[in-house]
C-alpha atoms as a PDB file:
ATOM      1  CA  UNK A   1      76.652 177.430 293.594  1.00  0.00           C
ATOM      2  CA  UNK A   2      78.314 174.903 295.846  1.00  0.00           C
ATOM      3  CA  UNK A   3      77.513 171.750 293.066  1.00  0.00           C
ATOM      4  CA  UNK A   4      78.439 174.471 290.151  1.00  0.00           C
ATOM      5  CA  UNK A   5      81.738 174.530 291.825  1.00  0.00           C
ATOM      6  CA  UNK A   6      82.427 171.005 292.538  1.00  0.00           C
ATOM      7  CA  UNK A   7      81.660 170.080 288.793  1.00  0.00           C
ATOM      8  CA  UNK A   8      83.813 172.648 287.324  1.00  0.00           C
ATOM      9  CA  UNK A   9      86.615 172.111 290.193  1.00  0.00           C
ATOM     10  CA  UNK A  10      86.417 167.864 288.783  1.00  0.00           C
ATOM     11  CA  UNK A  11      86.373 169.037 285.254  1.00  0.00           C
ATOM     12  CA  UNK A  12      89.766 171.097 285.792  1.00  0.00           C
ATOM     13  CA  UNK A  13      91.672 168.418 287.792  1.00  0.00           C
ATOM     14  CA  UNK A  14      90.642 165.969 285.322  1.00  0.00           C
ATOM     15  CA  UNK A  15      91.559 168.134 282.214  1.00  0.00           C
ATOM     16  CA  UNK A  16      94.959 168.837 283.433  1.00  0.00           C
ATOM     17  CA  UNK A  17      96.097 166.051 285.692  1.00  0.00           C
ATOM     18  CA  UNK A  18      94.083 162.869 283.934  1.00  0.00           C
ATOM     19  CA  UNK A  19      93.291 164.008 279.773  1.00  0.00           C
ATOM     20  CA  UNK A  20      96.380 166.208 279.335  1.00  0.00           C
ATOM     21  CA  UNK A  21      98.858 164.236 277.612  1.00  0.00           C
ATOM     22  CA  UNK A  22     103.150 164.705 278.266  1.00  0.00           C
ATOM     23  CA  UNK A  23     103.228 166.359 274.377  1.00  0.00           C
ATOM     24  CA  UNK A  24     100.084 168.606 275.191  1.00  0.00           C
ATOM     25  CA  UNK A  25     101.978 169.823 278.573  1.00  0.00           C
ATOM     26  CA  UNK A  26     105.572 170.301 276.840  1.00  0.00           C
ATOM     27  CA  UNK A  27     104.572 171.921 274.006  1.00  0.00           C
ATOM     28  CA  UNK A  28     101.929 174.940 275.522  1.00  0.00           C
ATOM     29  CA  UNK A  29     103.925 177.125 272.753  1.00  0.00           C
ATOM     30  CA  UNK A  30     102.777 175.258 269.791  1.00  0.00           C
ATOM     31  CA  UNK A  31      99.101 176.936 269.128  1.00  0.00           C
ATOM     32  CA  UNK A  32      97.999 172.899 268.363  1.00  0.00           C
ATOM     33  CA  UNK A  33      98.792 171.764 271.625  1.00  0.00           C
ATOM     34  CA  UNK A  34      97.187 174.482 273.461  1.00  0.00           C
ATOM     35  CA  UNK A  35      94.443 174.435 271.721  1.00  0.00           C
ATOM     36  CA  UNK A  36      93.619 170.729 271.931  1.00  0.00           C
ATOM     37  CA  UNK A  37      93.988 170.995 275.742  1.00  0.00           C
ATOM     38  CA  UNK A  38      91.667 173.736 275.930  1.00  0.00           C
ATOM     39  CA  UNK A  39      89.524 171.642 273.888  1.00  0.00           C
ATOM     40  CA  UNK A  40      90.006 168.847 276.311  1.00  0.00           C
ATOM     41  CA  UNK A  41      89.352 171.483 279.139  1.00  0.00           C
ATOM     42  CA  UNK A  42      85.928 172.891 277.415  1.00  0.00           C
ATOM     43  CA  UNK A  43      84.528 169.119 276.821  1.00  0.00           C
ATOM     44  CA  UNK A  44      85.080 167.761 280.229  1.00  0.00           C
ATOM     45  CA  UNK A  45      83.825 171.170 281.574  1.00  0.00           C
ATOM     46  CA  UNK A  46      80.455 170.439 279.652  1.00  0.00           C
ATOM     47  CA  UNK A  47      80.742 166.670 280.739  1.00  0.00           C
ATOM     48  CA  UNK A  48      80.891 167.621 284.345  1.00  0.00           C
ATOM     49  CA  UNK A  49      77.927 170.253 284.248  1.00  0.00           C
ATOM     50  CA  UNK A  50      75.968 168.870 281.665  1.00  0.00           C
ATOM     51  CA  UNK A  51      74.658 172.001 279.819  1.00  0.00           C
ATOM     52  CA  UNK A  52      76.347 173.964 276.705  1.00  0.00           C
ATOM     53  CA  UNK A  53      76.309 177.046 278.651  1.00  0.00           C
ATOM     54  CA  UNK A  54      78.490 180.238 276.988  1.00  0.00           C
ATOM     55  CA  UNK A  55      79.977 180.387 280.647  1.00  0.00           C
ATOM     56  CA  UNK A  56      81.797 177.368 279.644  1.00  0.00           C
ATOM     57  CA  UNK A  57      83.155 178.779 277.000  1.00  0.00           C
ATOM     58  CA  UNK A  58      84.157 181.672 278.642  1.00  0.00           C
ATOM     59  CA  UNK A  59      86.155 179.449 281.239  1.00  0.00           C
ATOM     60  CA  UNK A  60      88.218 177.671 278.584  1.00  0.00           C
ATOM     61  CA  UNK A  61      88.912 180.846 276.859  1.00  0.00           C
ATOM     62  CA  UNK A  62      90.413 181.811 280.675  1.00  0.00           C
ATOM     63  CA  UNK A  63      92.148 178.866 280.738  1.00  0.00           C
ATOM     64  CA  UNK A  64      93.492 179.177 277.296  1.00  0.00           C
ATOM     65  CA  UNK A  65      95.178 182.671 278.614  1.00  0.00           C
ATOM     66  CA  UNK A  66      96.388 181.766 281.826  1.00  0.00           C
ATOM     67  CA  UNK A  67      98.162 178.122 279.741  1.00  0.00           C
ATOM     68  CA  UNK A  68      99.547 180.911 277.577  1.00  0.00           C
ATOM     69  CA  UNK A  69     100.977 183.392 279.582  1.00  0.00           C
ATOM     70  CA  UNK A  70     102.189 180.705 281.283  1.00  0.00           C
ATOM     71  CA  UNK A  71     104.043 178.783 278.356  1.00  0.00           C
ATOM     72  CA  UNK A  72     105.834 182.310 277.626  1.00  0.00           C
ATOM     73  CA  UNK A  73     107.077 182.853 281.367  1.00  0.00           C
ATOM     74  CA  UNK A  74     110.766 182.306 282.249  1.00  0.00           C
ATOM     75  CA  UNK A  75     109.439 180.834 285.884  1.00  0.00           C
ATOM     76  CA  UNK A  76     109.461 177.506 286.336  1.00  0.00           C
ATOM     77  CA  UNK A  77     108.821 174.680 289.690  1.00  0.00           C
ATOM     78  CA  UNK A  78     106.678 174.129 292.270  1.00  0.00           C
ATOM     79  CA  UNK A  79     105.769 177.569 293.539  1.00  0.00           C
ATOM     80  CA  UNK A  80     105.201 178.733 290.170  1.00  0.00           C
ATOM     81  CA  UNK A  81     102.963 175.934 289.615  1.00  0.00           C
ATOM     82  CA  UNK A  82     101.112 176.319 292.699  1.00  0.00           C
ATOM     83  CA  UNK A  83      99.940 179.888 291.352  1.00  0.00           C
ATOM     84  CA  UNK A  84      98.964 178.750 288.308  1.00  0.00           C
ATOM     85  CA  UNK A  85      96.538 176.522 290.281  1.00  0.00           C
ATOM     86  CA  UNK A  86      94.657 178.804 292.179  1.00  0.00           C
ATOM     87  CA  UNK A  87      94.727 181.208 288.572  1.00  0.00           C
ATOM     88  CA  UNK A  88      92.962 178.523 287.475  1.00  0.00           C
ATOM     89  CA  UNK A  89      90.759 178.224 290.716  1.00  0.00           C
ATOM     90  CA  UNK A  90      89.989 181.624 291.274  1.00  0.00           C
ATOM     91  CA  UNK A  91      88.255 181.301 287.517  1.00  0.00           C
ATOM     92  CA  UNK A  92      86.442 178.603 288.418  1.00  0.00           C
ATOM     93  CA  UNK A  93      85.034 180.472 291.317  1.00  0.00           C
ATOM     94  CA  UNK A  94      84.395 183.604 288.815  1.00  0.00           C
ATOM     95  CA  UNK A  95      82.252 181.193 286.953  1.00  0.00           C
ATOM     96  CA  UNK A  96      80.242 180.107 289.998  1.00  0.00           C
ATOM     97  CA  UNK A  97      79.501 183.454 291.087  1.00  0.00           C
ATOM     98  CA  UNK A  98      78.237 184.128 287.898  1.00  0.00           C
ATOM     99  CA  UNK A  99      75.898 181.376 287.105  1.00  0.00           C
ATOM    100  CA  UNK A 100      75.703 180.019 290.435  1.00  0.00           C
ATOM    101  CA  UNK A 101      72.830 177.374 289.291  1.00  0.00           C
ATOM    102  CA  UNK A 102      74.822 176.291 286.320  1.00  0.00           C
ATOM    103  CA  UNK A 103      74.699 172.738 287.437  1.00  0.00           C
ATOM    104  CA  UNK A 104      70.841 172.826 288.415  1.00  0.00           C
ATOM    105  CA  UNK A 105      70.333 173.372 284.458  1.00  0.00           C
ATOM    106  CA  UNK A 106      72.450 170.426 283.766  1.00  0.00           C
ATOM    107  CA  UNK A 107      71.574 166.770 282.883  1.00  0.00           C
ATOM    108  CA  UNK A 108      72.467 165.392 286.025  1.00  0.00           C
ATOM    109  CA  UNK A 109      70.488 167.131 288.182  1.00  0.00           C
ATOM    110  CA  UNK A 110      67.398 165.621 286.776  1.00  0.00           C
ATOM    111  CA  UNK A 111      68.910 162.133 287.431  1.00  0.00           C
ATOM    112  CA  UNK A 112      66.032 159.857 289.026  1.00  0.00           C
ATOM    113  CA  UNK A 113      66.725 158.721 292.494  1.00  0.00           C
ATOM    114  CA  UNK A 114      67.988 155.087 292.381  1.00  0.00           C
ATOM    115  CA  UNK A 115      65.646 151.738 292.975  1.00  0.00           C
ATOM    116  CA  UNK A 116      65.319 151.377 296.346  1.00  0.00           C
ATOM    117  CA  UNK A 117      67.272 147.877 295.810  1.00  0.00           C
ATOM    118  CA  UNK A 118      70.562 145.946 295.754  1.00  0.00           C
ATOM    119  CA  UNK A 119      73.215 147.409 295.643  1.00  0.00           C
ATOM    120  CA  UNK A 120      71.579 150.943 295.085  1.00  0.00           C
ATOM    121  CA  UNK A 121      70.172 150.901 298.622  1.00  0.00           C
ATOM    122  CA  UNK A 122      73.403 149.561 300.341  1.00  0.00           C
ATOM    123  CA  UNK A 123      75.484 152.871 298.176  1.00  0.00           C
ATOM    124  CA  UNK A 124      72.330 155.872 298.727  1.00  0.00           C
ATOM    125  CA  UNK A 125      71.178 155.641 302.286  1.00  0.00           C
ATOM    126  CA  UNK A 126      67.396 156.133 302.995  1.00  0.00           C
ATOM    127  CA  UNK A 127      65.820 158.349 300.863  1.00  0.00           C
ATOM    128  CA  UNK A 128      68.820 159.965 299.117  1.00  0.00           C
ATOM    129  CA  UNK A 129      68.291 160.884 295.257  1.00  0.00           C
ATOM    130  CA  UNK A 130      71.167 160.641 293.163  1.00  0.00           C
ATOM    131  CA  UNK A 131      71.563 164.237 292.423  1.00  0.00           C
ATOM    132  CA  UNK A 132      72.166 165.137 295.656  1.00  0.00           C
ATOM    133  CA  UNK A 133      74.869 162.224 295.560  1.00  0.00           C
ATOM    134  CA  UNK A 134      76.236 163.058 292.429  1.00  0.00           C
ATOM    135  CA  UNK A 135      78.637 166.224 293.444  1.00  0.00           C
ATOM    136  CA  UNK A 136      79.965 164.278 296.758  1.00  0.00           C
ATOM    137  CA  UNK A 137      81.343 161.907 294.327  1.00  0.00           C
ATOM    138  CA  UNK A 138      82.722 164.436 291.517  1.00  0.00           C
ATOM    139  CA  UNK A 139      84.479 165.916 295.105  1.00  0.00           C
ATOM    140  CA  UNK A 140      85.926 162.596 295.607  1.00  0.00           C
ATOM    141  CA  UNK A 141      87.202 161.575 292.671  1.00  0.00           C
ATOM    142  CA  UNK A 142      88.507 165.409 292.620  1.00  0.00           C
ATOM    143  CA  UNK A 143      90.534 164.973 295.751  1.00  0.00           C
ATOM    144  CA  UNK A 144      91.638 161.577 294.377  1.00  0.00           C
ATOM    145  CA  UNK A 145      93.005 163.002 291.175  1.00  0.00           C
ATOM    146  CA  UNK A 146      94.611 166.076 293.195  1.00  0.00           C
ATOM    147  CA  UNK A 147      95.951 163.654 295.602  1.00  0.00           C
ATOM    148  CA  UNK A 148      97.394 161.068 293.097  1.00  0.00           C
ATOM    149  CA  UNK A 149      98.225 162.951 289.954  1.00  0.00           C
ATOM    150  CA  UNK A 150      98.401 166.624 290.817  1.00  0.00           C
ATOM    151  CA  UNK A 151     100.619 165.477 293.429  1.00  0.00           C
ATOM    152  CA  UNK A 152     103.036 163.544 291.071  1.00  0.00           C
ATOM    153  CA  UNK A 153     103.431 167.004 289.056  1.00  0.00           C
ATOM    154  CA  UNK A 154     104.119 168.859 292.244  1.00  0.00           C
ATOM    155  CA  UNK A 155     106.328 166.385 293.994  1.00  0.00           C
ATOM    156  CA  UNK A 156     108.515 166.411 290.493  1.00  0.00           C
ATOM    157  CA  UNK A 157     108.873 169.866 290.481  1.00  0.00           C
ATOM    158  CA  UNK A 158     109.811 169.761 294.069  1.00  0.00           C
ATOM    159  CA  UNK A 159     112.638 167.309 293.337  1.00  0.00           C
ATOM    160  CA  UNK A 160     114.108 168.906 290.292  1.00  0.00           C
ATOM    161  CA  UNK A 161     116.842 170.669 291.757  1.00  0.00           C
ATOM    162  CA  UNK A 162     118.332 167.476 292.964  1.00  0.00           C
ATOM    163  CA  UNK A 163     117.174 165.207 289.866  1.00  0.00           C
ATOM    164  CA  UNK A 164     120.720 164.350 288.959  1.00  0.00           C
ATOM    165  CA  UNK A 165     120.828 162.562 292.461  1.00  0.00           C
ATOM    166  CA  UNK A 166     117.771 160.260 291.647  1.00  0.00           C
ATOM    167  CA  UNK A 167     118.442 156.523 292.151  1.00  0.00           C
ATOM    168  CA  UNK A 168     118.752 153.914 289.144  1.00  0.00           C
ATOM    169  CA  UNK A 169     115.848 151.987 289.321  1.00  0.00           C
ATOM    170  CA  UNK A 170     112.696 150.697 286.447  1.00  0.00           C
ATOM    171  CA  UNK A 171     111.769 153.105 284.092  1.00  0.00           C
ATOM    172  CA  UNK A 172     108.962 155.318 285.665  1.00  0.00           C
ATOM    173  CA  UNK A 173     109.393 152.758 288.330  1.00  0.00           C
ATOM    174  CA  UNK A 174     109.504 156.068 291.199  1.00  0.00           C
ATOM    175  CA  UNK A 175     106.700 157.345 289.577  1.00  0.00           C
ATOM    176  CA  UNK A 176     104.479 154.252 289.680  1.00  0.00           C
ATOM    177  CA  UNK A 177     105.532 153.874 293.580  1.00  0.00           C
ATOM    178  CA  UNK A 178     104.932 157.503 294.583  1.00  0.00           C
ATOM    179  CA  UNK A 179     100.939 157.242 292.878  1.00  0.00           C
ATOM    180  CA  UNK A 180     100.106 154.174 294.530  1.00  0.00           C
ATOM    181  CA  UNK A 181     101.833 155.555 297.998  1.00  0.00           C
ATOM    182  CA  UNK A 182      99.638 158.221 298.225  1.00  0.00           C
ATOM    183  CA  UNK A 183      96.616 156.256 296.543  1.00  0.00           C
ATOM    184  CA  UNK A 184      96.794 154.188 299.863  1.00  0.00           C
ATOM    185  CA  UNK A 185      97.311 157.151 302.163  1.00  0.00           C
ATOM    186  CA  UNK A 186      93.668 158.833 300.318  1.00  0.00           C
ATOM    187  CA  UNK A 187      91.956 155.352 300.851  1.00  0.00           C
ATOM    188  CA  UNK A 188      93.413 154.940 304.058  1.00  0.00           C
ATOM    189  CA  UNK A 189      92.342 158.467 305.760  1.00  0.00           C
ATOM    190  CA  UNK A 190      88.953 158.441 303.234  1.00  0.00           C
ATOM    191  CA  UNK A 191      88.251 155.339 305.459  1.00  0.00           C
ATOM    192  CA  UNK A 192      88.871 156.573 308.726  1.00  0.00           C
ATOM    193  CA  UNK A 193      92.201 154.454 309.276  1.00  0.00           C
ATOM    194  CA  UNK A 194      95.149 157.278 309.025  1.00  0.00           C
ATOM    195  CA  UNK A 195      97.080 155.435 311.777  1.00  0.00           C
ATOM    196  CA  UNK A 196      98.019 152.855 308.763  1.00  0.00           C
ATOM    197  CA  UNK A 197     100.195 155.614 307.559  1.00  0.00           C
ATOM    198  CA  UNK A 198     102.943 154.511 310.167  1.00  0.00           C
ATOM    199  CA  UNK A 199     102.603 151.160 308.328  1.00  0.00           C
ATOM    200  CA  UNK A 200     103.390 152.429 305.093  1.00  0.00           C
ATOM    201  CA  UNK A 201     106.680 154.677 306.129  1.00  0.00           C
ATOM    202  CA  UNK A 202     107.787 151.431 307.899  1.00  0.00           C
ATOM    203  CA  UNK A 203     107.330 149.484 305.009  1.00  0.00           C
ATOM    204  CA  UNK A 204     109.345 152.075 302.424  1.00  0.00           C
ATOM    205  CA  UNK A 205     111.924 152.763 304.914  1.00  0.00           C
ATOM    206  CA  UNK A 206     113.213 148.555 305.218  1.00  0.00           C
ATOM    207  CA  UNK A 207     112.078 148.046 301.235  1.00  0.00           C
ATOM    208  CA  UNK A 208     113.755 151.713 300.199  1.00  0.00           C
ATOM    209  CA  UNK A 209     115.979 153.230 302.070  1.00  0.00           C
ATOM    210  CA  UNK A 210     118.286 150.073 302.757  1.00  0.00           C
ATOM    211  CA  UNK A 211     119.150 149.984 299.343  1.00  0.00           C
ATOM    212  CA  UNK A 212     120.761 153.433 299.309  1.00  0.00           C
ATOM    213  CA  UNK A 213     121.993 153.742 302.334  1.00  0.00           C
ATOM    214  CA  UNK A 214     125.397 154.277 301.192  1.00  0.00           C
ATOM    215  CA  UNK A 215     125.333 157.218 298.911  1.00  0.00           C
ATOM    216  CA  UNK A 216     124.057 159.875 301.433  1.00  0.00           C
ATOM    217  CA  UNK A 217     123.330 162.046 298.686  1.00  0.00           C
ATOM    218  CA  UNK A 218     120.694 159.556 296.822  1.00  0.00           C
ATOM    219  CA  UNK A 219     119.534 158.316 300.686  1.00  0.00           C
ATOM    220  CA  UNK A 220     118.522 162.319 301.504  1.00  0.00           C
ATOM    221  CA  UNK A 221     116.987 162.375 297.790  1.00  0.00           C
ATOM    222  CA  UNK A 222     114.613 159.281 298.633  1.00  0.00           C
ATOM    223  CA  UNK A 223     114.077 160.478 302.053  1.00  0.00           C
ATOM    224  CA  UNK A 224     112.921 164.480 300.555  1.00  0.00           C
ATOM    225  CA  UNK A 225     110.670 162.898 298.157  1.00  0.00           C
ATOM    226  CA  UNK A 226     108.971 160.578 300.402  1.00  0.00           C
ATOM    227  CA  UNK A 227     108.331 163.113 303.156  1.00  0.00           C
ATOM    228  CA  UNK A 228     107.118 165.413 300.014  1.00  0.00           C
ATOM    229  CA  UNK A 229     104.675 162.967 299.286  1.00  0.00           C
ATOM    230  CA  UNK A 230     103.419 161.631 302.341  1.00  0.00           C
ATOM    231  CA  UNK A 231     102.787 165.384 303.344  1.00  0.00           C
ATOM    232  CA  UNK A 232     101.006 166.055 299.988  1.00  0.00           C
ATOM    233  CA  UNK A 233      98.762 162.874 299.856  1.00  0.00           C
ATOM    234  CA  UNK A 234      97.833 163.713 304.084  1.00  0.00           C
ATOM    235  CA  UNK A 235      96.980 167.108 303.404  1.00  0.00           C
ATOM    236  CA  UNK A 236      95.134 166.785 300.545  1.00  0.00           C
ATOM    237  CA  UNK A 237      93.125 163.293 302.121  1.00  0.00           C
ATOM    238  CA  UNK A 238      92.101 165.068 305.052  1.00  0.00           C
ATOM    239  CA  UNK A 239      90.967 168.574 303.389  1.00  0.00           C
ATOM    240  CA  UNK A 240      89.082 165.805 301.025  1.00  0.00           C
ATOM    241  CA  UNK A 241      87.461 164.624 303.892  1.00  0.00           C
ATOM    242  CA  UNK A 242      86.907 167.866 305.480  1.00  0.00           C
ATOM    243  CA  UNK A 243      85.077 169.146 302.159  1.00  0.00           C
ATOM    244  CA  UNK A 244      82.634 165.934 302.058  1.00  0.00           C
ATOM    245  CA  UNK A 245      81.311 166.830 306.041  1.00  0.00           C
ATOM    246  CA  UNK A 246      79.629 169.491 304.053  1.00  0.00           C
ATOM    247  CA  UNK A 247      77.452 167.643 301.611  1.00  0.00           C
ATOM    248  CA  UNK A 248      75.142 164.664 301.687  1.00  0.00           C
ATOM    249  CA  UNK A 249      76.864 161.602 302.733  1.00  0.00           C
ATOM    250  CA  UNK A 250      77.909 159.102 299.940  1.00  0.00           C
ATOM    251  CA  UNK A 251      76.723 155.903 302.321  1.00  0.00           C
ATOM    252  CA  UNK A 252      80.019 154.070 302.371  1.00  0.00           C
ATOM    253  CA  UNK A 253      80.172 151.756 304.775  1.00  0.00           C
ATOM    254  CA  UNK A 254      83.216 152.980 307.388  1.00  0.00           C
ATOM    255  CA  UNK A 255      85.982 150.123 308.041  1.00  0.00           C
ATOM    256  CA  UNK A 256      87.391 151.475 311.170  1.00  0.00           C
ATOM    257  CA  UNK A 257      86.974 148.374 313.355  1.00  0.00           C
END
């Protein structure tokens, strides 16, 4: 059950925070928008597990209901977000439960073990086949994507009621800096240096904050944001971590000096 999970779990963050494009997301009312995403939805689903298993099907008719109900709600921000989330979770868990060795019927879990050479000996350690690997890496590249993009979503609608104090800058240009912010917070904990974190609020605070130090107004905005995403990207890197003590280890070699 526990790979089942992890494949479906990839396939959702990827379907909503990767595949799903801005006109897919704004326009949930329009039947061809939420139908394409569902479609988008179903196909990674099936990419993920490798099988055309009815359950499948079944999930992305969930998902189609919860996107709808949804679209037709007066609620919007963060904490309505949030709940959507674990809506969409707690079907993914449904789905688990009830065909628990979905990803043992899959493609991938009758992917040969690697050569026992270059490179593929330095990235499996030992004897370690590659299906065992496989779902340790669909759970990092989940908590990358959660981290990273699902983050950016939440952090926005965090911000929004004090959007009209957002500072003049490059188009998408706070964006762009908030992804790669807590990009290097997920490598940085991933890789068992979290103490570089002090690095990176030192370095924001003299390139950032001096430049809007005058308007108190945008310098709280900058300052709300950054703690919203610091606190997102640590909490999400370390219950990333957390997860992967539970399944076969992915052989990376650790930089801590």
């Amino acid at each position: 059950m526990t790979e089942t999970l992890i494949a479906l779990l990839f396939a959702h963050t990827l379907a909503d925070f990767v595949l799903q494009t801005n006109w897919m997301a704004a326009n949930k009312r329009n039947p061809v928008a939420l139908v394409a995403h569902v479609a988008v939805v179903l196909l990674t689903a099936i990419a993920a597990v490798g099988t055309l298993h009815p359950a499948l099907l079944a999930l992305a008719g969930l998902h189609l209901v919860l996107d709808a109900g949804k679209a037709w709600l007066p609620w919007r921000g963060l904490w309505p977000f949030l709940l959507d989330q674990v809506l969409h979770v707690a079907t993914l868990v449904a789905v688990a439960l009830w065909v628990p060795d979905l990803w043992a019927q899959g493609l991938w879990a009758a992917v040969p073990a690697p050569v026992e050479a270059g490179w593929a000996s330095s990235l499996w350690p030992g004897d370690a086949a590659a299906p065992a690997i496989l779902p340790a890496i669909l759970l990092l590249l989940t908590g990358l994507i959660l981290t990273v993009r699902a983050g950016g979503y939440a952090i926005g609608l965090y911000m929004e009621p004090w959007a009209g104090h957002s500072p003049k800058g490059l188009p998408d240009g706070g964006r762009a800096i908030g992804q790669l912010e807590r990009g290097l917070i997920f490598l940085l904990v991933f890789t068992g240096m979290p103490e570089g974190i002090g690095f990176l609020i030192a370095a924001k605070s003299v390139l950032r904050f001096g430049s809007v130090s005058d308007d108190r107004k945008v310098s709280e905005y900058v300052i709300i944001g950054t703690l919203a995403s610091f606190g997102w990207a640590i909490a999400t890197s370390f219950a990333t971590v957390w997860a992967l003590r539970y399944l076969p280890p992915l052989g990376i070699f650790d930089l801590t000096p």
